[in-house]
N, C-alpha and C. Protein backbone atom coordinates (compact mmCIF):
# COMPACT_ATOMS: atom_id res chain seq x y z
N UNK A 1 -9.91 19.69 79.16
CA UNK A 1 -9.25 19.93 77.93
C UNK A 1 -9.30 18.70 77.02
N UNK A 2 -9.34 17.32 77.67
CA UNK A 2 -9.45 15.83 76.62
C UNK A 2 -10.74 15.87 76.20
N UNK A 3 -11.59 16.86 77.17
CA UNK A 3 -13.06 16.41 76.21
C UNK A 3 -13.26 16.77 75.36
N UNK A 4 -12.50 18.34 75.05
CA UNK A 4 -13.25 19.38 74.09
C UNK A 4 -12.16 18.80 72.94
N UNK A 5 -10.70 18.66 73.04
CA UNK A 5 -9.85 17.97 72.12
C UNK A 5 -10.28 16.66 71.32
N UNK A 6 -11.09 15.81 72.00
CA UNK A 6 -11.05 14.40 71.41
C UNK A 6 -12.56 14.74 70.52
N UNK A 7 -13.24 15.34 70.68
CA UNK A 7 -14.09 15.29 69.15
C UNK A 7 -13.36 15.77 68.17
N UNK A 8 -12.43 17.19 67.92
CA UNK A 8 -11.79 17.55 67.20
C UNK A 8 -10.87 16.72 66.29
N UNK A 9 -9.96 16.05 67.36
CA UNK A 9 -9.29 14.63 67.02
C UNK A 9 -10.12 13.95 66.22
N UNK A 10 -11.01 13.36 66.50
CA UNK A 10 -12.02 12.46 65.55
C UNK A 10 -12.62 13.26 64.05
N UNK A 11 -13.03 14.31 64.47
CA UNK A 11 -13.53 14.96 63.62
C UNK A 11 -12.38 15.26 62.65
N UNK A 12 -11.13 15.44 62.92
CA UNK A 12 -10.04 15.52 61.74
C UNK A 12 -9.66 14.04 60.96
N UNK A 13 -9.84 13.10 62.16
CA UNK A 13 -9.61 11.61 61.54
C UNK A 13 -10.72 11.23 60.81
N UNK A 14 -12.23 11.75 60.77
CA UNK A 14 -12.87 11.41 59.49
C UNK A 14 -12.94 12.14 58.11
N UNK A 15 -12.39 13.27 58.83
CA UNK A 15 -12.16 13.92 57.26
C UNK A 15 -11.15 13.57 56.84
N UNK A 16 -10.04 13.19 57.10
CA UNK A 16 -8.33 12.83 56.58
C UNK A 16 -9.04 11.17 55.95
N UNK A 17 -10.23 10.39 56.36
CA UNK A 17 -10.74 9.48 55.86
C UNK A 17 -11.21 9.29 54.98
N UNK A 18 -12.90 10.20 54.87
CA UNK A 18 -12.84 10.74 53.72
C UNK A 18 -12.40 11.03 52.31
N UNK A 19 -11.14 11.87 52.45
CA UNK A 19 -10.64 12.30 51.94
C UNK A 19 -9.86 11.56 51.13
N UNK A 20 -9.51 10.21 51.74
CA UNK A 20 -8.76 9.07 50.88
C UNK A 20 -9.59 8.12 50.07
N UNK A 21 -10.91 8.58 50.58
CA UNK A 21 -11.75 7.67 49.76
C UNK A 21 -11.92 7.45 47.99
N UNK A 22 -12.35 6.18 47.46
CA UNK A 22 -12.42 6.78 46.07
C UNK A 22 -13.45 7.92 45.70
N UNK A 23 -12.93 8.30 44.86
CA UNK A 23 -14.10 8.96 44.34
C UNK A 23 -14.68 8.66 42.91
N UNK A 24 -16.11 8.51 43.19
CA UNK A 24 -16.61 8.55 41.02
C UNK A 24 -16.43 9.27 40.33
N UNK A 25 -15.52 9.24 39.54
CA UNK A 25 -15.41 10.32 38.62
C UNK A 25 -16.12 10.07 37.16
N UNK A 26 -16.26 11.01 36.47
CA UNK A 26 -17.02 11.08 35.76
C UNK A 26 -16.34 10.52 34.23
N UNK A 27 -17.36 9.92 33.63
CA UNK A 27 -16.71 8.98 32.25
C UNK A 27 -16.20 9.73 31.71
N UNK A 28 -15.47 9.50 31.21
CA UNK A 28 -15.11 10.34 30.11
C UNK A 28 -14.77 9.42 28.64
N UNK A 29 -15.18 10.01 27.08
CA UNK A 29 -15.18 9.23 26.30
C UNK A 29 -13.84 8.40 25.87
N UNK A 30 -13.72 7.18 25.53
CA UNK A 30 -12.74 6.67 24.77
C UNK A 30 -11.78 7.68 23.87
N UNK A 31 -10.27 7.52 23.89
CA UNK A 31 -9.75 8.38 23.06
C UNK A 31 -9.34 7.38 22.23
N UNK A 32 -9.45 7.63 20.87
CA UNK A 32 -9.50 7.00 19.36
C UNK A 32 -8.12 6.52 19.12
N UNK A 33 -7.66 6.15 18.76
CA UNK A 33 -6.61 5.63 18.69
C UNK A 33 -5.27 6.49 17.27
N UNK A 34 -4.45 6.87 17.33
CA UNK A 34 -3.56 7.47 16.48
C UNK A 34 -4.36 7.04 15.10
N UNK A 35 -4.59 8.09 14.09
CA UNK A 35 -4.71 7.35 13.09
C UNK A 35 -3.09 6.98 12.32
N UNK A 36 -3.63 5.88 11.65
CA UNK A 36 -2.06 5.36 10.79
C UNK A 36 -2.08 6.03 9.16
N UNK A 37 -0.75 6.22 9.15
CA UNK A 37 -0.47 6.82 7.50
C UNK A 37 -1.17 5.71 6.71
N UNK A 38 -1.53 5.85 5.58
CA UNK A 38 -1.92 5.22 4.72
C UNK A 38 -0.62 4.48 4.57
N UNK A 39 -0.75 2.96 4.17
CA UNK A 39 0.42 1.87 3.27
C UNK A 39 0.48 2.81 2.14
N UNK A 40 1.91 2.90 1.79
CA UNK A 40 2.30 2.90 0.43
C UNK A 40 1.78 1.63 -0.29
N UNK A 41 1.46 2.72 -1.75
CA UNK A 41 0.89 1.08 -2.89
C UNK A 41 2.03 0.59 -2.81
N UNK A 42 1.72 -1.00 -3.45
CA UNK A 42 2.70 -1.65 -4.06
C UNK A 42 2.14 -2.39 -5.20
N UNK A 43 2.80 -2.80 -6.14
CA UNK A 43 2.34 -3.52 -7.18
C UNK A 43 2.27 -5.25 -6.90
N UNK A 44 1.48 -5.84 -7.19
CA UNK A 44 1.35 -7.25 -7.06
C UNK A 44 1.12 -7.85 -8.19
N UNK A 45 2.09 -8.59 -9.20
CA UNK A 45 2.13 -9.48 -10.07
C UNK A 45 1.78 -10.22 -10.39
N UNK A 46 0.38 -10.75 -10.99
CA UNK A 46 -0.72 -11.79 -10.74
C UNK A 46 0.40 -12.73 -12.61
N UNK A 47 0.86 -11.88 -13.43
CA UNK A 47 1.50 -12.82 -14.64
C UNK A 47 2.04 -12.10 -15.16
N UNK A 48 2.99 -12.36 -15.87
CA UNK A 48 4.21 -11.56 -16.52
C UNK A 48 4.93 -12.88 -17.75
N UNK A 49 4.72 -12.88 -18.87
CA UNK A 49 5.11 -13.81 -20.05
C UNK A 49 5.24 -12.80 -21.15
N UNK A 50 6.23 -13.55 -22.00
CA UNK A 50 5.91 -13.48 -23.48
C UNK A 50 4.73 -12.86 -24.05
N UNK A 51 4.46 -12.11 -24.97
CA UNK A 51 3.43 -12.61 -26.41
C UNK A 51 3.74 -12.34 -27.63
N UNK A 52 2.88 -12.58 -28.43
CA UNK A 52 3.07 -12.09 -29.73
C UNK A 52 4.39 -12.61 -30.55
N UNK A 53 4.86 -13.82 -30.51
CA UNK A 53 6.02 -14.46 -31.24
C UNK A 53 6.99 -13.36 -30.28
N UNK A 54 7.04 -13.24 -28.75
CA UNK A 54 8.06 -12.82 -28.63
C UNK A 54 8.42 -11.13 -28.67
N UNK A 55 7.59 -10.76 -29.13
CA UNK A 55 7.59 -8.72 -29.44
C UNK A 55 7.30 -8.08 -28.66
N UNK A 56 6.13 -8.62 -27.89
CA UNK A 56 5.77 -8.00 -26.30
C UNK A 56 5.93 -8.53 -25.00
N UNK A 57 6.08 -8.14 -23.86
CA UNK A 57 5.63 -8.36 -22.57
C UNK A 57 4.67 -8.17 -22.05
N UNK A 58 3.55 -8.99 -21.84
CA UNK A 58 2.21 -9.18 -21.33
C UNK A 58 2.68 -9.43 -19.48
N UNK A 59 1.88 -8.00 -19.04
CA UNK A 59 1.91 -8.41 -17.47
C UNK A 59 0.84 -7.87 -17.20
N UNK A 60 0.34 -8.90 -16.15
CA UNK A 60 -1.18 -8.42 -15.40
C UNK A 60 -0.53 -8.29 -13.64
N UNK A 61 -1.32 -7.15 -13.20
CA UNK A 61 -0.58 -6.70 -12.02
C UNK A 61 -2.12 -6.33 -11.33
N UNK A 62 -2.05 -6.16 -10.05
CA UNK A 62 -3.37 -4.96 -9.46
C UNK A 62 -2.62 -4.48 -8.26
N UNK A 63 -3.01 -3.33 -8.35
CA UNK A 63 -2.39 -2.26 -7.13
C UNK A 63 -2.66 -3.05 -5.87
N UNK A 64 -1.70 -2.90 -4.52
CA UNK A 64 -2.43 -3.20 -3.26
C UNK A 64 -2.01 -2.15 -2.08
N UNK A 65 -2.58 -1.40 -1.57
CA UNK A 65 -2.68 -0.59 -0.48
C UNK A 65 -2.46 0.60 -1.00
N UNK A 66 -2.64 1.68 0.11
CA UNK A 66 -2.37 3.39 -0.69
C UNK A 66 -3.80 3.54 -1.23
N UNK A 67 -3.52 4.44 -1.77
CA UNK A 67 -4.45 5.52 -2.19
C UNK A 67 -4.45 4.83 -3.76
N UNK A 68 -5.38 5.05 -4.81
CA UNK A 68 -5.76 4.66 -6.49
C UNK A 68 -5.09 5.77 -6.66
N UNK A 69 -4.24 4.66 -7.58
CA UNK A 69 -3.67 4.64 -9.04
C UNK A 69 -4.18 5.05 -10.10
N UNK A 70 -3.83 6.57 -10.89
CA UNK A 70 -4.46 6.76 -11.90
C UNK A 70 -3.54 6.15 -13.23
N UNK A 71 -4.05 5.16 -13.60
CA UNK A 71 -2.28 4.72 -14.33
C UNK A 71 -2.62 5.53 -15.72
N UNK A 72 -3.32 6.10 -16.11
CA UNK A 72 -3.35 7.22 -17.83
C UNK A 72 -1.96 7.70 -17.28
N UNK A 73 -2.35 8.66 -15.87
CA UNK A 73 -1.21 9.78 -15.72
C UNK A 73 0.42 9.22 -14.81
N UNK A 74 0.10 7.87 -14.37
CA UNK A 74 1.25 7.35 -13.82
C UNK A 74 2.01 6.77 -14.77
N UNK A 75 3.42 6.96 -14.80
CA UNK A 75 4.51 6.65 -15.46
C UNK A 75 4.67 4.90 -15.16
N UNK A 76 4.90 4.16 -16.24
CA UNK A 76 4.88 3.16 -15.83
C UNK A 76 6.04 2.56 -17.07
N UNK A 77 6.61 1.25 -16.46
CA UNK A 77 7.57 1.22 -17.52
C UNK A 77 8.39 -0.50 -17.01
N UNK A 78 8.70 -1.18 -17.85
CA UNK A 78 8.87 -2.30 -17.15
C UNK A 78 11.29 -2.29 -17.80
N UNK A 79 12.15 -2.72 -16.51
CA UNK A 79 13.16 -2.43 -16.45
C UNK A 79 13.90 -3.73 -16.50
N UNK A 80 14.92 -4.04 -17.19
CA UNK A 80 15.83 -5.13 -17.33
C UNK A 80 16.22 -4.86 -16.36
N UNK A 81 16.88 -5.71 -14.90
CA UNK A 81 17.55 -6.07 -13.69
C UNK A 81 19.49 -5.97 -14.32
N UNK A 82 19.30 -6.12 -15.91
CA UNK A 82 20.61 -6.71 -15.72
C UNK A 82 21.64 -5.80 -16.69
N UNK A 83 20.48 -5.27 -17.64
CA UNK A 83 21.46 -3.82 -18.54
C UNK A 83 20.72 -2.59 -18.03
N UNK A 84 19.92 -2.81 -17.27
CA UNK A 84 19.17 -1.09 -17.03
C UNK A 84 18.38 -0.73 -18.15
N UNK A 85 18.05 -1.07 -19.02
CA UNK A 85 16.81 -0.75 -20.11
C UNK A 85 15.67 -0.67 -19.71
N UNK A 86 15.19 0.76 -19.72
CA UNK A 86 13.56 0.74 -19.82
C UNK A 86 12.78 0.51 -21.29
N UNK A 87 11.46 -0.22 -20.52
CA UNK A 87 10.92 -0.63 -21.30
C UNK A 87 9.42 0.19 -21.12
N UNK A 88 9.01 1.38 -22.18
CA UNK A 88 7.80 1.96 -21.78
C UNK A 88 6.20 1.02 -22.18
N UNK A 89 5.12 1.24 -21.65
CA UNK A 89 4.16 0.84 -21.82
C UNK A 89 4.12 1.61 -23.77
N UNK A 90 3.37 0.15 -24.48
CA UNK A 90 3.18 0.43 -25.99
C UNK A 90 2.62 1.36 -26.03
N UNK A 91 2.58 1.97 -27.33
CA UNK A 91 1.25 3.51 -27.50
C UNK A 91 0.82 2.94 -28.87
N UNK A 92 -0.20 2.68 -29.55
CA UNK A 92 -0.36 2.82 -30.26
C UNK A 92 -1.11 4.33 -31.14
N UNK A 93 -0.61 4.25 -32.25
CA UNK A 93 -1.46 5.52 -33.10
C UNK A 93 -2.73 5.87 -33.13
N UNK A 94 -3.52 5.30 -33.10
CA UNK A 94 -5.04 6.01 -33.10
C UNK A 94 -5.38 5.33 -31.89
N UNK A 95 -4.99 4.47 -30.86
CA UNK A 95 -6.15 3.91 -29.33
C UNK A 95 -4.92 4.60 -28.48
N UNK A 96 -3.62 5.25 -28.64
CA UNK A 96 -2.72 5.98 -27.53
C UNK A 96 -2.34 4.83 -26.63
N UNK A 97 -1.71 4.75 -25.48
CA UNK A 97 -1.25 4.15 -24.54
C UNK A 97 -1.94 2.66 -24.01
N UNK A 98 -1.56 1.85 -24.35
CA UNK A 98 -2.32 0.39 -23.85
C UNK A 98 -2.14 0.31 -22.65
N UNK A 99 -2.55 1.10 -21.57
CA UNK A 99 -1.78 1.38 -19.89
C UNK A 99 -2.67 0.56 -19.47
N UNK A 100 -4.48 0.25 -19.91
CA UNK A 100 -5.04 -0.60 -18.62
C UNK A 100 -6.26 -1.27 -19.70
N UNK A 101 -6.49 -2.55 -19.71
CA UNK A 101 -7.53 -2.96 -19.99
C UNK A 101 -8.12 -4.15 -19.21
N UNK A 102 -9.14 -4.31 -19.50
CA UNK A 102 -9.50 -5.16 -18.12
C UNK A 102 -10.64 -6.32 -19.51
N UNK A 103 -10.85 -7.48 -18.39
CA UNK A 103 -11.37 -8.73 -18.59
C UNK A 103 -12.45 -8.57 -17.50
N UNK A 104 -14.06 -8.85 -17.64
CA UNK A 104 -15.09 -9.31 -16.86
C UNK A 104 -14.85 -10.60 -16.10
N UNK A 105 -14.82 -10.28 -14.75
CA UNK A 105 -14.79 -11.65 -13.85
C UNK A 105 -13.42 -11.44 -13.14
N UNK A 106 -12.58 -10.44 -13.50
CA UNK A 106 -11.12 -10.29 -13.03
C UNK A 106 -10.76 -8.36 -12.80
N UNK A 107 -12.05 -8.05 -11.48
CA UNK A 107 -11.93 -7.22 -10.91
C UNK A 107 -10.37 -6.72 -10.50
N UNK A 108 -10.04 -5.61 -10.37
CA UNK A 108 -8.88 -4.59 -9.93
C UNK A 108 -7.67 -5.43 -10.75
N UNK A 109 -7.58 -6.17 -11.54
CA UNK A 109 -6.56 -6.95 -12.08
C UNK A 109 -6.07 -5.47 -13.65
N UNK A 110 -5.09 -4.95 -13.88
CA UNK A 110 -4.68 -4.31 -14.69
C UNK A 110 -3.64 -5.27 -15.86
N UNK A 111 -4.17 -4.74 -16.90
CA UNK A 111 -3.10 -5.59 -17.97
C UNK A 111 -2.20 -4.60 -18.98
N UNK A 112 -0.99 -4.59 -18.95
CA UNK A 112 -0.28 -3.79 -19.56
C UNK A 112 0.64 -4.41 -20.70
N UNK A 113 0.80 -4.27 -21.58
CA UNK A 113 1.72 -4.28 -22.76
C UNK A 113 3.14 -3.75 -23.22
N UNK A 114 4.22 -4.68 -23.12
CA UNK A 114 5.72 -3.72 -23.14
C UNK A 114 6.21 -3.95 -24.24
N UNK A 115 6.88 -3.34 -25.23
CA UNK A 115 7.06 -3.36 -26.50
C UNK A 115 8.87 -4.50 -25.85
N UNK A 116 9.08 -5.12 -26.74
CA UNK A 116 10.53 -6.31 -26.25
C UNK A 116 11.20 -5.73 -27.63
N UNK A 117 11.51 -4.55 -27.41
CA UNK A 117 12.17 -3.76 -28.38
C UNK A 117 13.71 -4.97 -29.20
N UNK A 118 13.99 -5.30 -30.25
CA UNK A 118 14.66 -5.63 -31.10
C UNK A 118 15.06 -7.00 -30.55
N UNK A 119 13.89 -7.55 -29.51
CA UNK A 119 14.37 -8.73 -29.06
C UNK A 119 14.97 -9.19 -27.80
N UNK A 120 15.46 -7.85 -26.94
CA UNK A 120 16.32 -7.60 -26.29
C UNK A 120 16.18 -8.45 -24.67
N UNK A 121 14.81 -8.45 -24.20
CA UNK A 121 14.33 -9.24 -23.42
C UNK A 121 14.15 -10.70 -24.06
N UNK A 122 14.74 -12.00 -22.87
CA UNK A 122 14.46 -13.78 -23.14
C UNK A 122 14.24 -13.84 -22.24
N UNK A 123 13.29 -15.04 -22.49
CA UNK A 123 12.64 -15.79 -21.64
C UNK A 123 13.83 -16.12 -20.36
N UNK A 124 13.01 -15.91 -18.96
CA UNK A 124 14.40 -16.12 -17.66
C UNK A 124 15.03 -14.85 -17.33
N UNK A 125 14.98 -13.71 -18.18
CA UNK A 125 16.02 -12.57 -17.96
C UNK A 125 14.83 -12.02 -16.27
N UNK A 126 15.56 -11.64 -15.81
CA UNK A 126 15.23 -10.74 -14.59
C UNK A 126 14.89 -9.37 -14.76
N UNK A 127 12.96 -9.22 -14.35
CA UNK A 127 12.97 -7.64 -14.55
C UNK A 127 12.34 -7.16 -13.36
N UNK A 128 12.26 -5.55 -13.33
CA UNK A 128 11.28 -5.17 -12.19
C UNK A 128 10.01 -4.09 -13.09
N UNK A 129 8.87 -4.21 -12.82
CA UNK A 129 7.70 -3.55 -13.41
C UNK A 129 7.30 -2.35 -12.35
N UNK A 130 7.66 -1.08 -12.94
CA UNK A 130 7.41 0.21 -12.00
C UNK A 130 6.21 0.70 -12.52
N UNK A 131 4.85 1.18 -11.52
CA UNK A 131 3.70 1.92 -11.73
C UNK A 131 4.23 3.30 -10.47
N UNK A 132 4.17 4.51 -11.25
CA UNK A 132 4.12 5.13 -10.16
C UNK A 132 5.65 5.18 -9.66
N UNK A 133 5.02 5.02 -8.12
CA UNK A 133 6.38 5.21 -7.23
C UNK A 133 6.46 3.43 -6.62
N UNK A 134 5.49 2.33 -6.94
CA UNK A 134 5.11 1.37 -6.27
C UNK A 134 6.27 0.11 -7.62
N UNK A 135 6.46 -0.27 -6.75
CA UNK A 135 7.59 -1.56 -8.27
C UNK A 135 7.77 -2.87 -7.28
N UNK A 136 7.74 -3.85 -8.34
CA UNK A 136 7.74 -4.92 -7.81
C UNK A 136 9.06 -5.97 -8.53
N UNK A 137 10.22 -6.31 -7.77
CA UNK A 137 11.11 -6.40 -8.53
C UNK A 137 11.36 -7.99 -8.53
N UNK A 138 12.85 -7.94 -9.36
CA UNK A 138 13.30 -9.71 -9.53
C UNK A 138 12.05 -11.07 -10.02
N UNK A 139 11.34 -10.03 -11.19
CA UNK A 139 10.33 -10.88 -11.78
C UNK A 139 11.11 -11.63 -12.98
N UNK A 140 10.51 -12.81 -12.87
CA UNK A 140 11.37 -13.81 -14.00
C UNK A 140 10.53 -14.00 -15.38
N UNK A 141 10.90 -13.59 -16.54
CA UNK A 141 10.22 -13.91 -17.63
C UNK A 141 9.57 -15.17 -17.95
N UNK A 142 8.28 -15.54 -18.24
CA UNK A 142 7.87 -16.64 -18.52
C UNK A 142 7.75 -16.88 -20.12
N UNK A 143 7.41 -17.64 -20.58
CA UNK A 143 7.16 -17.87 -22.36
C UNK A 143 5.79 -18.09 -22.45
């Protein structure tokens, strides 16, 4: 009975061996990683002064992250910190909205024009400049 038992015995102890062995399994490809939401834009303030004896607000800004800015159709408007006054981008009569003009050599840089209605903005007052939904605040007037 030990003879016919002990191959069996063995024969179960190499398969239970076997059986723990590794095995190769087959590659399988890299999984990609979550994509990420796009950054919300934000506005970045490259200058913000005076012009014109004082009548306008000259600010140069360029979008950073998010998706482009169509600024014709984005609302844009620059805000006193300290009475709440908006200030809309100028329009003039026959060229319409001064929303974007640009200078050669000063790629994605946007320049906008704010009318300093009856004076109301000085030099030092605290504002924030909204494009869109993107604003960049506690900007200090320069001369």
């Amino acid at each position: 009975m030990k003879r016919t038992l002990m191959p069996i015995l063995w024969a179960a102890a190499l398969l239970l061996l076997c059986s723990c062995a590794a095995r190769k399994e087959a590659a399988l490809p890299p999984v990609p990683p979550p994509a990420l939401p796009p950054s919300p834009a934000r506005v970045e303030v490259v200058q913000l002064q005076m012009t014109a004896n004082r009548d306008f607000v000259g600010v140069k800004f360029r979008m950073v992250g998010g998706e482009r800015v169509d600024l014709n159709a984005t609302e844009i408007y620059l805000l006193d910190e300290s009475t709440g006054d908006r200030y809309p981008v100028v329009r003039l009569q026959r060229i319409g909205r001064m929303a974007e003009f640009s200078v050669p050599g000063e790629a994605g840089i946007h320049h906008v024009m704010f009318r300093n209605r009856e004076g109301r903005l000085k030099i030092g007052r605290r504002v924030t400049i909204v494009v869109g939904n993107a604003r960049h605040e506690h900007l200090v007037i320069r001369e």
